[in-house]
C-alpha atoms as a PDB file:
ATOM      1  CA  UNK A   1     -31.732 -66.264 100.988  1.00  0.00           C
ATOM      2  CA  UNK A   2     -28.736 -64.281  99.115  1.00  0.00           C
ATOM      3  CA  UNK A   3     -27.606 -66.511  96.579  1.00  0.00           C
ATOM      4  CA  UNK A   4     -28.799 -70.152  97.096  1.00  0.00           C
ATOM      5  CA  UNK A   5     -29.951 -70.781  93.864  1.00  0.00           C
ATOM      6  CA  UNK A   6     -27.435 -69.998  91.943  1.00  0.00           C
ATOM      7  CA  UNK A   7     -29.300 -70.874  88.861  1.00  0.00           C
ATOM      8  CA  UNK A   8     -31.274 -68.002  88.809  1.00  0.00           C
ATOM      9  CA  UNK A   9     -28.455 -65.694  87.946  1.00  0.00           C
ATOM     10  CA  UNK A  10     -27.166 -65.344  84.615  1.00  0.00           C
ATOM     11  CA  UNK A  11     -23.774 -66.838  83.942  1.00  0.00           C
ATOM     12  CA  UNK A  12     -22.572 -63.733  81.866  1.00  0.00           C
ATOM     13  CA  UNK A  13     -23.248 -61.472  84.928  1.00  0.00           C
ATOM     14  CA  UNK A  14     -20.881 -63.559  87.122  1.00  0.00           C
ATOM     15  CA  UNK A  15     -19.074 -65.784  85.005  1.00  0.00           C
ATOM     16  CA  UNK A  16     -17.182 -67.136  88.223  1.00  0.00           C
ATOM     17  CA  UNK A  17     -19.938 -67.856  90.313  1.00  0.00           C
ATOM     18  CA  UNK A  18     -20.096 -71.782  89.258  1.00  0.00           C
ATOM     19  CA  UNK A  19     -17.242 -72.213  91.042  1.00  0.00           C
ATOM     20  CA  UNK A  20     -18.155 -70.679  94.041  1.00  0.00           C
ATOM     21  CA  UNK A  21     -18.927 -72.902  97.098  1.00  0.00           C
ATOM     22  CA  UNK A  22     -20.751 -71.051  99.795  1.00  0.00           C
ATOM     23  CA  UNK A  23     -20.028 -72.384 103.300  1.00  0.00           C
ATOM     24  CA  UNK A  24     -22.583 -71.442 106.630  1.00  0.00           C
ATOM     25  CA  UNK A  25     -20.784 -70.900 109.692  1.00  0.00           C
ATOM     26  CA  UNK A  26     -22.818 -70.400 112.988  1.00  0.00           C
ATOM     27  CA  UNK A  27     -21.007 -68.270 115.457  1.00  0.00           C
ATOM     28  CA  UNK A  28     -22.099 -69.135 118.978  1.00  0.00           C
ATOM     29  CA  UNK A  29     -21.965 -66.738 122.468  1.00  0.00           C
ATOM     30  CA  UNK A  30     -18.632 -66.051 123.158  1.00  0.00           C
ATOM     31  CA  UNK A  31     -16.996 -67.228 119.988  1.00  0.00           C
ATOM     32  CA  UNK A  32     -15.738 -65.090 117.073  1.00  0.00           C
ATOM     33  CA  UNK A  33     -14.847 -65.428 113.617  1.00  0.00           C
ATOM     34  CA  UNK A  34     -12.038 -64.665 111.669  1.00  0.00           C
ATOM     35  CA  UNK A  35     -11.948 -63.470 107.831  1.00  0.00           C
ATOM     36  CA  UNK A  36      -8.965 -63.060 105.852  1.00  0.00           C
ATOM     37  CA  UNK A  37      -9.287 -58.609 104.554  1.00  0.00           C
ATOM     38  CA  UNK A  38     -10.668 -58.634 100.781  1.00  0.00           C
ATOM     39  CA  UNK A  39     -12.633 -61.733 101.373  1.00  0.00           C
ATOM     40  CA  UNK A  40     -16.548 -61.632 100.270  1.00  0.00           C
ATOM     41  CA  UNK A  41     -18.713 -62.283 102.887  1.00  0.00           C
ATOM     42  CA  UNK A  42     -22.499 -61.948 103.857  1.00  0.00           C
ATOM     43  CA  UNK A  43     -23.579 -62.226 107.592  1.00  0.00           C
ATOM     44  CA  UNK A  44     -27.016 -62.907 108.800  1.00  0.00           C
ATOM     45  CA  UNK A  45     -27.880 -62.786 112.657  1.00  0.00           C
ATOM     46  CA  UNK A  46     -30.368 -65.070 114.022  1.00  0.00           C
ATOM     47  CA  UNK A  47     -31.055 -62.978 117.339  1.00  0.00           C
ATOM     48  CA  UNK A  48     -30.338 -59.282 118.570  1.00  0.00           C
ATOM     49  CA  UNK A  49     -26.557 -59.110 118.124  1.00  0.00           C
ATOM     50  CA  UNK A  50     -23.375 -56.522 118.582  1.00  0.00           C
ATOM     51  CA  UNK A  51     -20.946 -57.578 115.516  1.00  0.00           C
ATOM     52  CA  UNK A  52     -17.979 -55.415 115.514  1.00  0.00           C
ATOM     53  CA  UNK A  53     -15.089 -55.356 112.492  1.00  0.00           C
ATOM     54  CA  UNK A  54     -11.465 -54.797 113.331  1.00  0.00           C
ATOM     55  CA  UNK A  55      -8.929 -54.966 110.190  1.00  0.00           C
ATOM     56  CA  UNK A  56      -5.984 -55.516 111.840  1.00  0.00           C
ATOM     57  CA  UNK A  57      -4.308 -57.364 108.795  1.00  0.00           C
ATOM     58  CA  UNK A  58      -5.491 -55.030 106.759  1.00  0.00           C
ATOM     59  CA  UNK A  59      -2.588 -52.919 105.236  1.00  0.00           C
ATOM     60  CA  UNK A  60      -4.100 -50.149 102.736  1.00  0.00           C
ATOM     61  CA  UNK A  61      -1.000 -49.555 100.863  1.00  0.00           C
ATOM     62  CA  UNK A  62      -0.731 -52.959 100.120  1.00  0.00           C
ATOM     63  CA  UNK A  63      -0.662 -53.342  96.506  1.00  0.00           C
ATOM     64  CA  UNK A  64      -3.483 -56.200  96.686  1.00  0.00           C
ATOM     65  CA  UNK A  65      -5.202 -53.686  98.108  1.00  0.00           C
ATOM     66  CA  UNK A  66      -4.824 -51.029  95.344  1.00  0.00           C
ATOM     67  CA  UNK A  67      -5.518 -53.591  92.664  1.00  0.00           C
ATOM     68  CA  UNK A  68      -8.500 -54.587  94.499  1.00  0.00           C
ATOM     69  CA  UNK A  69      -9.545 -50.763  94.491  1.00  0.00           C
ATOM     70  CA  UNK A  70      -8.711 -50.302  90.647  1.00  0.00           C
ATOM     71  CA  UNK A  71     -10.563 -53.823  89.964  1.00  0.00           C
ATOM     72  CA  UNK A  72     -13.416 -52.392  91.810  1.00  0.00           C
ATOM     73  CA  UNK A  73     -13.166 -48.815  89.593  1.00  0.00           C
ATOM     74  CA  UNK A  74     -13.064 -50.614  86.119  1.00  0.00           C
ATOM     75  CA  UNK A  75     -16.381 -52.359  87.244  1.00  0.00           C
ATOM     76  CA  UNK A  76     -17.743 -49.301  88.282  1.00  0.00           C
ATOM     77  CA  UNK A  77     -16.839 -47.964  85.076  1.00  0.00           C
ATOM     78  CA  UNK A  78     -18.067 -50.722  82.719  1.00  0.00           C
ATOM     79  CA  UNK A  79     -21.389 -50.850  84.600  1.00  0.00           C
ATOM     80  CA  UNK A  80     -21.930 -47.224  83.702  1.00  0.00           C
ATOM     81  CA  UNK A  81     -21.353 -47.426  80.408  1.00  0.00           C
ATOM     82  CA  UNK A  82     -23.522 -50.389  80.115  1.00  0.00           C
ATOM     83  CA  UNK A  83     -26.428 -48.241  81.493  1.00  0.00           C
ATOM     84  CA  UNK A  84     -26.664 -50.410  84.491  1.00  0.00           C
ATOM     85  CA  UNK A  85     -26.122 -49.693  88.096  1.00  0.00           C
ATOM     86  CA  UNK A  86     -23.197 -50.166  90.163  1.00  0.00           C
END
């Protein structure tokens, strides 16, 4: 399971990740769930399942958007010059 123990991963890698506080949702027949664009997520299906994404509140000239983008590109960056992959 994707992140559990969290004390298997080394705090210089993701000097954040003691504060994060994952939270399991189980989406039932009929029911959907909304996240908020730019928010991390992992999803896991129990059964045979159709999961479809919509960003409708997603606005990509937003300027969160670009800074999320050039965030993304200085990690890319970094990791490259570190010899590791992105």
């Amino acid at each position: 399971k994707y992140m559990e123990n969290k004390t298997k991963y080394s705090a210089g890698e993701f000097p954040m990740l003691s504060k994060a506080h994952p939270t399991k949702v189980l989406v039932s027949e009929g029911e959907m769930l909304y996240i908020p664009s730019l928010w991390y997520h992992r999803v896991t299906q129990t059964c045979e399942t159709v999961g479809v994404n919509y960003w409708y509140d997603m606005k990509f000239d937003n300027p969160h958007w670009c800074y999320f983008n050039f965030l993304q590109s200085l990690r890319k960056v970094e990791r490259q010059g570190n010899g590791t992959s992105s």
